[in-house]
PDB file of N, CA and C in Angstrom:
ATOM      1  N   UNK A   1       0.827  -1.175   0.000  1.00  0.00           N
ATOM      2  CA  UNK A   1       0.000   0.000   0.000  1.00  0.00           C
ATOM      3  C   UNK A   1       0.867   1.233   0.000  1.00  0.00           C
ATOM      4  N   UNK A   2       0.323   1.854  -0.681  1.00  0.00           N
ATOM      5  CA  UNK A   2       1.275   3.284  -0.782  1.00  0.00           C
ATOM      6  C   UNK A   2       0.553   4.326   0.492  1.00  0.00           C
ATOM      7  N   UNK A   3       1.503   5.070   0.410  1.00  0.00           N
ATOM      8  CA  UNK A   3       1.866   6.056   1.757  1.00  0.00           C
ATOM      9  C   UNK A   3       0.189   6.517   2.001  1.00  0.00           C
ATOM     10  N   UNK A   4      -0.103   7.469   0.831  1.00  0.00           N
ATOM     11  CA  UNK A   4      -1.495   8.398   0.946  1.00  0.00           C
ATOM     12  C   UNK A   4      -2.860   7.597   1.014  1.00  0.00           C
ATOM     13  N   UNK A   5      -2.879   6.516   0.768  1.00  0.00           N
ATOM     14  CA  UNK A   5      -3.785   5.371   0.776  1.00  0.00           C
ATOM     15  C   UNK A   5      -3.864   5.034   2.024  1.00  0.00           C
ATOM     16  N   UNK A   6      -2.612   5.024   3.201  1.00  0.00           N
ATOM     17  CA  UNK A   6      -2.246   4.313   4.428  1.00  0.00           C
ATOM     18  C   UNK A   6      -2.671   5.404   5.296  1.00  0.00           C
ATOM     19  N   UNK A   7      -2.445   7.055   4.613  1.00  0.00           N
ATOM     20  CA  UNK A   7      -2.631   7.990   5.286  1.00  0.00           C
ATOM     21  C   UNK A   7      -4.322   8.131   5.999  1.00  0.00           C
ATOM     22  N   UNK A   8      -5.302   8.049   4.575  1.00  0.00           N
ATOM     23  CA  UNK A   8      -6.316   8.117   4.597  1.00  0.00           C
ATOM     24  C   UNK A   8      -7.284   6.987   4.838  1.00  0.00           C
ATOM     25  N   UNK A   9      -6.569   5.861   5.035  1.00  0.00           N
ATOM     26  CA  UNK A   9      -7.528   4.414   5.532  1.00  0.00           C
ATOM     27  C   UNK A   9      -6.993   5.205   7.710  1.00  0.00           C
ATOM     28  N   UNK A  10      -5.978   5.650   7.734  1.00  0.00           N
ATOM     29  CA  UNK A  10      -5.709   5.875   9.338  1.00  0.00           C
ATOM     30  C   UNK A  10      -6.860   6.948   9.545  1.00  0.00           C
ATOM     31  N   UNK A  11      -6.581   7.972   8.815  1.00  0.00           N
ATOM     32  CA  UNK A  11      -7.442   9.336   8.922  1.00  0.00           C
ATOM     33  C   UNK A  11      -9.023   8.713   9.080  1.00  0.00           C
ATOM     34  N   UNK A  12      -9.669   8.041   8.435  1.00  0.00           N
ATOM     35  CA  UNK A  12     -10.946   7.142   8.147  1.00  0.00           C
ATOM     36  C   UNK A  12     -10.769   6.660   9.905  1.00  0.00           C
ATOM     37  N   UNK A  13     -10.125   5.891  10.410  1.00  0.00           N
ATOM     38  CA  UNK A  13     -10.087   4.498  11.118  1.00  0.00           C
ATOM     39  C   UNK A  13     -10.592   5.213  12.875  1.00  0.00           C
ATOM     40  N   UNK A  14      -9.211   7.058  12.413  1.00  0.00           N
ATOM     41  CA  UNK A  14      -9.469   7.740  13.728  1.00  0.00           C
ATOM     42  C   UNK A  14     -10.466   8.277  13.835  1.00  0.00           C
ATOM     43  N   UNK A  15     -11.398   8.623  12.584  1.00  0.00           N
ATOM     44  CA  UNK A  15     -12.173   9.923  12.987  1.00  0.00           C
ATOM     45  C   UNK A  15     -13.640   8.694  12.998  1.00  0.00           C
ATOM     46  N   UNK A  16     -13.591   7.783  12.785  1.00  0.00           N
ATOM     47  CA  UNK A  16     -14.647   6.370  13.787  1.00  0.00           C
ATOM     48  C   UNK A  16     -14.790   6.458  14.782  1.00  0.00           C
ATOM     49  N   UNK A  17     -13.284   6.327  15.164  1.00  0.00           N
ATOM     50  CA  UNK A  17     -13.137   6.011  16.878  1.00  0.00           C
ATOM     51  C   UNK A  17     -13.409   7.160  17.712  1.00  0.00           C
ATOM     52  N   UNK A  18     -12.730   8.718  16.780  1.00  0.00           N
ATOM     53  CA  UNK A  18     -13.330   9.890  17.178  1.00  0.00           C
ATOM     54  C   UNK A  18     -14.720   9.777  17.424  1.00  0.00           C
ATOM     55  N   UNK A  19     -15.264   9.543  16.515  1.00  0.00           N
ATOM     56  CA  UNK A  19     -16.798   9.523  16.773  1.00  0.00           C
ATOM     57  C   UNK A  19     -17.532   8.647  17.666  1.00  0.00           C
ATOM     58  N   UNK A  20     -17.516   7.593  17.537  1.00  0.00           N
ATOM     59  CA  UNK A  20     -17.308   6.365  19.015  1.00  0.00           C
ATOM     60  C   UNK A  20     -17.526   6.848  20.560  1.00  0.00           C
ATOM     61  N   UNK A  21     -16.216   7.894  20.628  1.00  0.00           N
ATOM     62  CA  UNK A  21     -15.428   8.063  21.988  1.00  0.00           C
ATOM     63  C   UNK A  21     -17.165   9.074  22.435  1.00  0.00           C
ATOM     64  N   UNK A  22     -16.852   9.950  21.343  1.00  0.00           N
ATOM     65  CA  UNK A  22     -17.810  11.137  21.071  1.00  0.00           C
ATOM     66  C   UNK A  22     -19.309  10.491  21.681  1.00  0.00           C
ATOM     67  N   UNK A  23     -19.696   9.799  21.031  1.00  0.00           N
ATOM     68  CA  UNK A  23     -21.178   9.156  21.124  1.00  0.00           C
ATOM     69  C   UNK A  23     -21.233   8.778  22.413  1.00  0.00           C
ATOM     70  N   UNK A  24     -20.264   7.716  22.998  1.00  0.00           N
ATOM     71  CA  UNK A  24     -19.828   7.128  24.227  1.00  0.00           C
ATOM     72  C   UNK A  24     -20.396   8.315  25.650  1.00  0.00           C
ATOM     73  N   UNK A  25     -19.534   8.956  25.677  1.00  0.00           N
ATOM     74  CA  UNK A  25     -19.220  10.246  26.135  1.00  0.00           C
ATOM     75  C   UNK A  25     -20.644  10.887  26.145  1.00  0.00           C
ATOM     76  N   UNK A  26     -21.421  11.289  25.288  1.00  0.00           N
ATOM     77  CA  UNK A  26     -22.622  12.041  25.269  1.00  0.00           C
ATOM     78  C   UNK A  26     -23.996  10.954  25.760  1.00  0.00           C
ATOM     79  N   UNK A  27     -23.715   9.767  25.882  1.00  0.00           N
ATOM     80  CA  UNK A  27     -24.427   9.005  25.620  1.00  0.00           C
ATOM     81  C   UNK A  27     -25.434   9.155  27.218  1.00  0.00           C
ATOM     82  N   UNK A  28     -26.860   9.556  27.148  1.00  0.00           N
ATOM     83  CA  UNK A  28     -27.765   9.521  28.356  1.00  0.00           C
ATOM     84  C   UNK A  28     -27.324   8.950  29.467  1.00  0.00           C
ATOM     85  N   UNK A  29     -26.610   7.949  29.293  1.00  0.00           N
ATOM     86  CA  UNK A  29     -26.317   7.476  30.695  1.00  0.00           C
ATOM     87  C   UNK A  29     -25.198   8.070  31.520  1.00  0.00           C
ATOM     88  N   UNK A  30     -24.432   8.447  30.582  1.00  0.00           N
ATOM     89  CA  UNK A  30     -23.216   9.079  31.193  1.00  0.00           C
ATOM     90  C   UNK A  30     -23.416  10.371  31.670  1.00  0.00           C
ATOM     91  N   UNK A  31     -24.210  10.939  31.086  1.00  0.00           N
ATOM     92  CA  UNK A  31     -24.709  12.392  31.666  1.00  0.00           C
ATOM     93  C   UNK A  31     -25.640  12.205  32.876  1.00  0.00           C
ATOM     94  N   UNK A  32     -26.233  11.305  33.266  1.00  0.00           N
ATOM     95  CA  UNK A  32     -26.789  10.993  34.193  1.00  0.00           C
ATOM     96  C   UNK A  32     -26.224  10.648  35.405  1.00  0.00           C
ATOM     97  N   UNK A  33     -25.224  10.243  34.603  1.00  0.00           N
ATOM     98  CA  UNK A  33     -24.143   9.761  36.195  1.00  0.00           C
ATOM     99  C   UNK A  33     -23.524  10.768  36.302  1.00  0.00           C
ATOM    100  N   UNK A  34     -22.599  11.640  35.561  1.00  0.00           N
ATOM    101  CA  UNK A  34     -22.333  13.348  35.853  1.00  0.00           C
ATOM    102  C   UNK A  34     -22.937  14.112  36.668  1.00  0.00           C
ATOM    103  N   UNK A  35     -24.609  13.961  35.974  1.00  0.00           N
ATOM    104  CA  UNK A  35     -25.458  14.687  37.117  1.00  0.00           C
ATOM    105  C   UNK A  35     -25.422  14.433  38.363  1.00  0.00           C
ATOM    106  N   UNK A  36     -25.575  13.236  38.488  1.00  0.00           N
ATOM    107  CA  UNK A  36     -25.814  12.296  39.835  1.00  0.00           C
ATOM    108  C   UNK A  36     -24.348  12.649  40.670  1.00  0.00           C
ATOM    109  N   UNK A  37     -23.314  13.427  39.892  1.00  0.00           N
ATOM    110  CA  UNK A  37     -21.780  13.232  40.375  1.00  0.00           C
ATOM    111  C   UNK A  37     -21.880  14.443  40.859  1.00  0.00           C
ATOM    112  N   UNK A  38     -22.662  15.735  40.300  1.00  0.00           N
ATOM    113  CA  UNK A  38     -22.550  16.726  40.772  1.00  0.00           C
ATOM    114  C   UNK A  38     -23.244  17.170  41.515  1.00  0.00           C
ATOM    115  N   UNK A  39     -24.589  16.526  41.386  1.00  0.00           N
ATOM    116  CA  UNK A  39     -25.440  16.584  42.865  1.00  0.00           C
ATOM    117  C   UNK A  39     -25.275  15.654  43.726  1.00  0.00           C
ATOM    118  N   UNK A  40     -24.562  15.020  44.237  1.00  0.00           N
ATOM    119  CA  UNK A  40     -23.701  14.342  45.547  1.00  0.00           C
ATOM    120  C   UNK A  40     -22.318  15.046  45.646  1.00  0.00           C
ATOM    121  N   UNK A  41     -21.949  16.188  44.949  1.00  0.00           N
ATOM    122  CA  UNK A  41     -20.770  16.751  45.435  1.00  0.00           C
ATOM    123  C   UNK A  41     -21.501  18.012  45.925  1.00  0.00           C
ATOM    124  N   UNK A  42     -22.471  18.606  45.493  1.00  0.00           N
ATOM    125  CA  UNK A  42     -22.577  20.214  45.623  1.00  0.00           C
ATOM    126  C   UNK A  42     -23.784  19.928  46.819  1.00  0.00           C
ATOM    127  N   UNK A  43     -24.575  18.952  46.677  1.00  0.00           N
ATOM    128  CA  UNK A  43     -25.784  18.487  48.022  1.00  0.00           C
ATOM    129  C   UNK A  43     -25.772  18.734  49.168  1.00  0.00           C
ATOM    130  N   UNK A  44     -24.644  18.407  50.025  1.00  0.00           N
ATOM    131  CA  UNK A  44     -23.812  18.933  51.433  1.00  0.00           C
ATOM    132  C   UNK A  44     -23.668  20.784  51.114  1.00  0.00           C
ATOM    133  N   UNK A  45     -23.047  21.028  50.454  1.00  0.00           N
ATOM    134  CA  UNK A  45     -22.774  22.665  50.450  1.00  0.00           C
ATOM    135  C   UNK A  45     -24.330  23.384  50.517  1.00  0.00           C
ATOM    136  N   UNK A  46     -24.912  22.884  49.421  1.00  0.00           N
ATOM    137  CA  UNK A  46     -26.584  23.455  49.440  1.00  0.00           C
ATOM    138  C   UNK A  46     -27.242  23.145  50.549  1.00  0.00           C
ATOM    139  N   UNK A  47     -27.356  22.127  51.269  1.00  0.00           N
ATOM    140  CA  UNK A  47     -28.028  21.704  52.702  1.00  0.00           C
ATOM    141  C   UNK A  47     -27.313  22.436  53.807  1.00  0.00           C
ATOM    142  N   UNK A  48     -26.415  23.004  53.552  1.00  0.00           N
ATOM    143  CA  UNK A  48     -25.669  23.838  54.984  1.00  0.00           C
ATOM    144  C   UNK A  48     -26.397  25.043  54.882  1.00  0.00           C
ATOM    145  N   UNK A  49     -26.215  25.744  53.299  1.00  0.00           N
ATOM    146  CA  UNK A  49     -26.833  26.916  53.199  1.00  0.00           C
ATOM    147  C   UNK A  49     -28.193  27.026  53.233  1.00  0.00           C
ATOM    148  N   UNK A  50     -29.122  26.103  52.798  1.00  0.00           N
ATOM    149  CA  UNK A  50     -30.348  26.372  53.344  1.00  0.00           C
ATOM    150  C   UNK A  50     -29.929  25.994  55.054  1.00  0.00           C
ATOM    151  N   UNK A  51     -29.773  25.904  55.731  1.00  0.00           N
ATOM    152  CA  UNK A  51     -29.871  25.732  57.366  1.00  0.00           C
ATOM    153  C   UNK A  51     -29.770  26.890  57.579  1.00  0.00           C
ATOM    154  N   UNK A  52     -28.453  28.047  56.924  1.00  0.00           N
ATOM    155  CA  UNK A  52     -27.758  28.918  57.482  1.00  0.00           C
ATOM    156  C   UNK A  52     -29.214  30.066  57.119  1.00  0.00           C
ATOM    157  N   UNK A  53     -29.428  29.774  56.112  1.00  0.00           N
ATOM    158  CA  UNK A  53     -30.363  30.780  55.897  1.00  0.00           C
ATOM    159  C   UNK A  53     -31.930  30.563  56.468  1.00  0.00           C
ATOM    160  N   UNK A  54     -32.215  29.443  57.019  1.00  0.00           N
ATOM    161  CA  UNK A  54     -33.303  29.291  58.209  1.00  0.00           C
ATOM    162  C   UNK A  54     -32.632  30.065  59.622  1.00  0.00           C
ATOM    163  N   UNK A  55     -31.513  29.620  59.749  1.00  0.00           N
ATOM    164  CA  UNK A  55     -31.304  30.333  61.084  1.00  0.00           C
ATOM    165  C   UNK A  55     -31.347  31.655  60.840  1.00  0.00           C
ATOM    166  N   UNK A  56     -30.411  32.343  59.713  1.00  0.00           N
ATOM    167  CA  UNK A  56     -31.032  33.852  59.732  1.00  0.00           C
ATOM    168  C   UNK A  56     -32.333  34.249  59.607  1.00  0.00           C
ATOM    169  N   UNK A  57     -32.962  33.127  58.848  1.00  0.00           N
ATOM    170  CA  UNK A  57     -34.768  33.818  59.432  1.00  0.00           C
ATOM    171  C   UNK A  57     -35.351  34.181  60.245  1.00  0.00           C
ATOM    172  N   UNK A  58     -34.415  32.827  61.253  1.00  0.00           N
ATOM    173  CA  UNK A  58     -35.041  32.839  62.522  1.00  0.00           C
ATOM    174  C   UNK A  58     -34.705  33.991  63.504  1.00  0.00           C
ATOM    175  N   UNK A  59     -33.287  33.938  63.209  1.00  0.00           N
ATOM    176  CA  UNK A  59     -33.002  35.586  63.868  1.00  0.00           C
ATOM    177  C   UNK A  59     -33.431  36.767  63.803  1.00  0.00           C
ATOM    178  N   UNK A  60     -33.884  36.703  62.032  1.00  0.00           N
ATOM    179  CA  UNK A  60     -34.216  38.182  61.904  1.00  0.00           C
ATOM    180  C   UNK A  60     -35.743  38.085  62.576  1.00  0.00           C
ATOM    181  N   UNK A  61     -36.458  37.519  62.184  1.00  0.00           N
ATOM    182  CA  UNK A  61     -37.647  37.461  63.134  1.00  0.00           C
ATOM    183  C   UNK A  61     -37.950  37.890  64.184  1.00  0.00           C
ATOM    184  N   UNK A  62     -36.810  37.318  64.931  1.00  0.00           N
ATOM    185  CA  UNK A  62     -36.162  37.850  66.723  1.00  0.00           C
ATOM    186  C   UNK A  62     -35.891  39.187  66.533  1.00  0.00           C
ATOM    187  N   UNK A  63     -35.425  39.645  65.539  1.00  0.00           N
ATOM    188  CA  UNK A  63     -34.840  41.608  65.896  1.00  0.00           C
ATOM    189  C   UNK A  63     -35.843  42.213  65.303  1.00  0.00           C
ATOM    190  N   UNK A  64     -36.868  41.242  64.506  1.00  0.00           N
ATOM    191  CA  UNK A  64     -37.928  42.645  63.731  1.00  0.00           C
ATOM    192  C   UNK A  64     -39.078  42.135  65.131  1.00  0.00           C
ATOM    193  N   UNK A  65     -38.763  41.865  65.392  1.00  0.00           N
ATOM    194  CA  UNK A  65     -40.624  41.634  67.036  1.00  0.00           C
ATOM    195  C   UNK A  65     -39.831  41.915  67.634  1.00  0.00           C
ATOM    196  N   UNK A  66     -38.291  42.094  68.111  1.00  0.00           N
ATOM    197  CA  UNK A  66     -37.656  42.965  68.837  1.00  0.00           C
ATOM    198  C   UNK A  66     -37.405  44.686  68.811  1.00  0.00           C
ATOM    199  N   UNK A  67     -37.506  44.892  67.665  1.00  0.00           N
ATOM    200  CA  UNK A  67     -37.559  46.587  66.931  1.00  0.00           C
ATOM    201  C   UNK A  67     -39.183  46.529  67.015  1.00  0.00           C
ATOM    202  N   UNK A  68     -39.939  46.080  66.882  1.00  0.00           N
ATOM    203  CA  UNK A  68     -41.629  46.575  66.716  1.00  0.00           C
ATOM    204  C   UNK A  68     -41.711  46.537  68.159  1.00  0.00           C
ATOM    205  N   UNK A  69     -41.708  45.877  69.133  1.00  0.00           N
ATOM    206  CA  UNK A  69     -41.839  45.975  70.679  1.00  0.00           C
ATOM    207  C   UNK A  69     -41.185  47.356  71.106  1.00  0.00           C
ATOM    208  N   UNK A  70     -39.910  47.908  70.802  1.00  0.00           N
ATOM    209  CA  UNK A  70     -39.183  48.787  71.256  1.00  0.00           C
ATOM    210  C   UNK A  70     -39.832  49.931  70.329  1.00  0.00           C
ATOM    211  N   UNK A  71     -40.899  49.985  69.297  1.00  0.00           N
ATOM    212  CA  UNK A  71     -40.911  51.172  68.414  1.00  0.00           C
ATOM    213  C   UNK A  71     -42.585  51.407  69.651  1.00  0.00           C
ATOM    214  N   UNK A  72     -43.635  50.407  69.733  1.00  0.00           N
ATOM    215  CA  UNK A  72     -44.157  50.240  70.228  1.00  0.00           C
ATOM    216  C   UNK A  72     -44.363  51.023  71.659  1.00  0.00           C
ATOM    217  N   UNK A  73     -43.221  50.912  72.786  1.00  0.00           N
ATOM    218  CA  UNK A  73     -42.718  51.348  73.920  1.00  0.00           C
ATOM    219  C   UNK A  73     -42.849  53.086  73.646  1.00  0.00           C
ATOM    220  N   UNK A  74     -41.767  53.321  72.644  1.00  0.00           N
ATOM    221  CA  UNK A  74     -41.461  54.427  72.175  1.00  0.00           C
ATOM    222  C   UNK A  74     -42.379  55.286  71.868  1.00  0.00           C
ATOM    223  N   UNK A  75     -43.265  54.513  71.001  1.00  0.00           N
ATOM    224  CA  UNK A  75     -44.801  55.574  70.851  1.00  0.00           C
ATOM    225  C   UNK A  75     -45.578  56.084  72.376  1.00  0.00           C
ATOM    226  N   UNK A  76     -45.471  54.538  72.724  1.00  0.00           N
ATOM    227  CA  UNK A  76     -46.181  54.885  73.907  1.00  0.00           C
ATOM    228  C   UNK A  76     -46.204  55.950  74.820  1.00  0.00           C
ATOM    229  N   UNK A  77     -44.578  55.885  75.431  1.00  0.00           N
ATOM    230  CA  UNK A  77     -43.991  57.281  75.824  1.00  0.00           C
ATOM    231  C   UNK A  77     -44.396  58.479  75.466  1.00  0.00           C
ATOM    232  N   UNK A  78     -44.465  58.642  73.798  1.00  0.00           N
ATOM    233  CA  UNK A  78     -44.612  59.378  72.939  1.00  0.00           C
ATOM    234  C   UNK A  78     -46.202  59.873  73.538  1.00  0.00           C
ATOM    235  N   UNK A  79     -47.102  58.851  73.621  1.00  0.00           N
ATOM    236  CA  UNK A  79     -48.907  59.257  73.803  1.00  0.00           C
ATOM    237  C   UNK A  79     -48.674  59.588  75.156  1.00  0.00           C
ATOM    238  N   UNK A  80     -47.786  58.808  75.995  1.00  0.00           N
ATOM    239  CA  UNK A  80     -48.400  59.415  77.589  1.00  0.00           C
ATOM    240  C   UNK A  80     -47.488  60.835  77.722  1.00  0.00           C
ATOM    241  N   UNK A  81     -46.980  61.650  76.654  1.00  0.00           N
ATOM    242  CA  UNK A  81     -46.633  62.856  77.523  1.00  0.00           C
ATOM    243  C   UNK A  81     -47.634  63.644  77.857  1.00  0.00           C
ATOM    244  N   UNK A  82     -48.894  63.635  77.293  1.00  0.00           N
ATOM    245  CA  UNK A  82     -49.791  64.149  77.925  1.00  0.00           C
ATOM    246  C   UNK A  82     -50.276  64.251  79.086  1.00  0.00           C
ATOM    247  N   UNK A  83     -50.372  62.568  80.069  1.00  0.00           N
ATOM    248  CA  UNK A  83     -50.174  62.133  81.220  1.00  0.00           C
ATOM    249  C   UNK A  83     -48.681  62.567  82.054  1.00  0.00           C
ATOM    250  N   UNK A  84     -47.618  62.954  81.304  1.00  0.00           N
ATOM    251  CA  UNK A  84     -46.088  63.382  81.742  1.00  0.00           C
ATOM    252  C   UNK A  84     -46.766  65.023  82.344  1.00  0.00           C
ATOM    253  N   UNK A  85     -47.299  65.551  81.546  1.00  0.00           N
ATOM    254  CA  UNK A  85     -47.242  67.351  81.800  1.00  0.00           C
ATOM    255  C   UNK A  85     -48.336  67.460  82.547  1.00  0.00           C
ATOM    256  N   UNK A  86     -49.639  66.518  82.512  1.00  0.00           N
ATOM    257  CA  UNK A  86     -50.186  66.912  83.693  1.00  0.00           C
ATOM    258  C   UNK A  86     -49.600  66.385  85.098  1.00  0.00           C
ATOM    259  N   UNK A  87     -49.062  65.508  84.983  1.00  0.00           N
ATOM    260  CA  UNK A  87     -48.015  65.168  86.405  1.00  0.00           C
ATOM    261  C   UNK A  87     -47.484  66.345  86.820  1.00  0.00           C
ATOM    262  N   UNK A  88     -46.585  67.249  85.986  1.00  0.00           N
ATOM    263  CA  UNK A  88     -45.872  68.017  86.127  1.00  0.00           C
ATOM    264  C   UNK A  88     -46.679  68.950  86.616  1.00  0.00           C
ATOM    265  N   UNK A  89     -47.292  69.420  85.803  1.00  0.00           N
ATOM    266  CA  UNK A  89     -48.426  70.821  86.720  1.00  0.00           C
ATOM    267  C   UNK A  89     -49.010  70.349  88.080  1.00  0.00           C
ATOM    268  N   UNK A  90     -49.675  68.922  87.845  1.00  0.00           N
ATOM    269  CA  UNK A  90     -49.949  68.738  89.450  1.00  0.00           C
ATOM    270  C   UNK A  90     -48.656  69.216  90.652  1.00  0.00           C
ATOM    271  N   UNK A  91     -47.410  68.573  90.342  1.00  0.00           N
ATOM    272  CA  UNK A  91     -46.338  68.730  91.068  1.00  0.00           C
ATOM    273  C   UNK A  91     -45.791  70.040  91.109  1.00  0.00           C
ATOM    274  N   UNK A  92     -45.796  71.123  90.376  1.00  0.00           N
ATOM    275  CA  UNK A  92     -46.060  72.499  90.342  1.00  0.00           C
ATOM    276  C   UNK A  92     -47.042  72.946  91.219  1.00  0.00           C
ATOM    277  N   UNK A  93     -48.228  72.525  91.342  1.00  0.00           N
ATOM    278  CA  UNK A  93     -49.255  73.318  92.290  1.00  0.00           C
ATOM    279  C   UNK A  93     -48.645  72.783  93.819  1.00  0.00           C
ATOM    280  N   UNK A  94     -48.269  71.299  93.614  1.00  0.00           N
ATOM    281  CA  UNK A  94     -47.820  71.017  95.242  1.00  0.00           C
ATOM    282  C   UNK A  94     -46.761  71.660  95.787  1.00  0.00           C
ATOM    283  N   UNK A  95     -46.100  71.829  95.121  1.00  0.00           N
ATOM    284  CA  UNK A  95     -44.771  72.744  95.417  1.00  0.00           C
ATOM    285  C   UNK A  95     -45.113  74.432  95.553  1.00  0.00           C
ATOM    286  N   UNK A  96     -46.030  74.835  95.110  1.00  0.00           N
ATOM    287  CA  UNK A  96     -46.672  76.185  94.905  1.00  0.00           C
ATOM    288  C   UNK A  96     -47.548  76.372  96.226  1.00  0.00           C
ATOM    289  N   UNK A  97     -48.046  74.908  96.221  1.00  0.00           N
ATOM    290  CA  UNK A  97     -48.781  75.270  98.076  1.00  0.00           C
ATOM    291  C   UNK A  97     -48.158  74.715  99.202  1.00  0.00           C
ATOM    292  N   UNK A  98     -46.972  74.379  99.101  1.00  0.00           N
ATOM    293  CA  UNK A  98     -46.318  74.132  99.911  1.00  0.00           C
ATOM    294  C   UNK A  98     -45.228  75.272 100.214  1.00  0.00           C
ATOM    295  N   UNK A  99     -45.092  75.642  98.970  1.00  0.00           N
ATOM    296  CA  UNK A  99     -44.032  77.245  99.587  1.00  0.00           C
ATOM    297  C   UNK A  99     -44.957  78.500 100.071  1.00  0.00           C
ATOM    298  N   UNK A 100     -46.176  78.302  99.652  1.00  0.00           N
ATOM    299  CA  UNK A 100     -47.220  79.334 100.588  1.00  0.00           C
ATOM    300  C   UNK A 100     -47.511  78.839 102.132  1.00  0.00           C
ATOM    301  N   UNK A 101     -47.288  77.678 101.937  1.00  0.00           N
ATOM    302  CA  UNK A 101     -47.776  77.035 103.569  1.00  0.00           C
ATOM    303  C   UNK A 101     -46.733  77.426 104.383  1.00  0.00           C
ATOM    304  N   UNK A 102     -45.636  77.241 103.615  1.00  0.00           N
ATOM    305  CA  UNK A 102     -44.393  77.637 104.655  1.00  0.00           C
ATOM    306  C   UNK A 102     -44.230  79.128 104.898  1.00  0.00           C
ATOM    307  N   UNK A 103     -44.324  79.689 103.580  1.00  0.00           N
ATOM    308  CA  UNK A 103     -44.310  80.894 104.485  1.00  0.00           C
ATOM    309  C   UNK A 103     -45.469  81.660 105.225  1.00  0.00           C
ATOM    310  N   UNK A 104     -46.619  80.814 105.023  1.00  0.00           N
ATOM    311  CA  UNK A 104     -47.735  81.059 106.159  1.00  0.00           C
ATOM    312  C   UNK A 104     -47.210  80.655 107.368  1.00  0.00           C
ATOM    313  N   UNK A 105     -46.429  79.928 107.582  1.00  0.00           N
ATOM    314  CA  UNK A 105     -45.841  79.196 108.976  1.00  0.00           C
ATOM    315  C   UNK A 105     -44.699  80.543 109.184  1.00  0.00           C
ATOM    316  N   UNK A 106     -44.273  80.414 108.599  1.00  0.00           N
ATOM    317  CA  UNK A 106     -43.037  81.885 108.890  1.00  0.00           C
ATOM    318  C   UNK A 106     -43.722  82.865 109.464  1.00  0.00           C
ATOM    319  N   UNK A 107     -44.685  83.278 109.123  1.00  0.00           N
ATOM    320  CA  UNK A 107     -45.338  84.490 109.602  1.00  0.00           C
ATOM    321  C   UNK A 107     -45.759  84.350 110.492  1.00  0.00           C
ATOM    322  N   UNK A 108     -46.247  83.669 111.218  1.00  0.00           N
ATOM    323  CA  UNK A 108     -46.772  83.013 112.702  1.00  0.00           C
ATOM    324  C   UNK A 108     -46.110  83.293 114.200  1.00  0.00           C
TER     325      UNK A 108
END
């Protein structure tokens, strides 16, 4: 057999087996087990992070009914200064008749 004949029965023989390997390789099952390879490698990493991100739920939960309780308080304060300033004037008049009493007693 001459050279270019030997060249192109090889060239023929590889690009079979090329194709073969190719088919092999793509073939449903093998991609299935890939899959199956990459969801048992990445499965653990994803199951931590959903946990991590339940526990931050759970936390934030805890600081937002912790901030609404404390905004809550705050208003409150906020409504009883009305109840604050009449305290105050009451405690103004007691102090107002108590420094007249005394110096009604002074004069005595």
């Amino acid at each position: 057999m001459e050279e270019p004949e030997m060249q192109l029965k090889g060239k023929k023989v590889t690009d079979k087996f090329t194709e073969s390997v190719y088919v092999l390789a793509n073939e449903p099952s093998v991609a299935l087990y890939r899959l199956q390879e990459h969801v048992r490698r990445s499965l653990p990493e994803l199951a931590q992070h959903k946990a991590d991100m339940q526990r931050w739920e759970e936390q934030s939960q805890g600081a937002i009914y912790t901030v609404e309780y404390a905004c809550s308080a705050v208003k409150s304060l906020v409504d009883s200064g009305v109840h604050f300033r009449s305290v105050e004037g009451l405690l103004r008049q007691a102090i107002s008749i108590r420094d007249h009493m005394n110096a009604a007693q002074g004069h005595r």
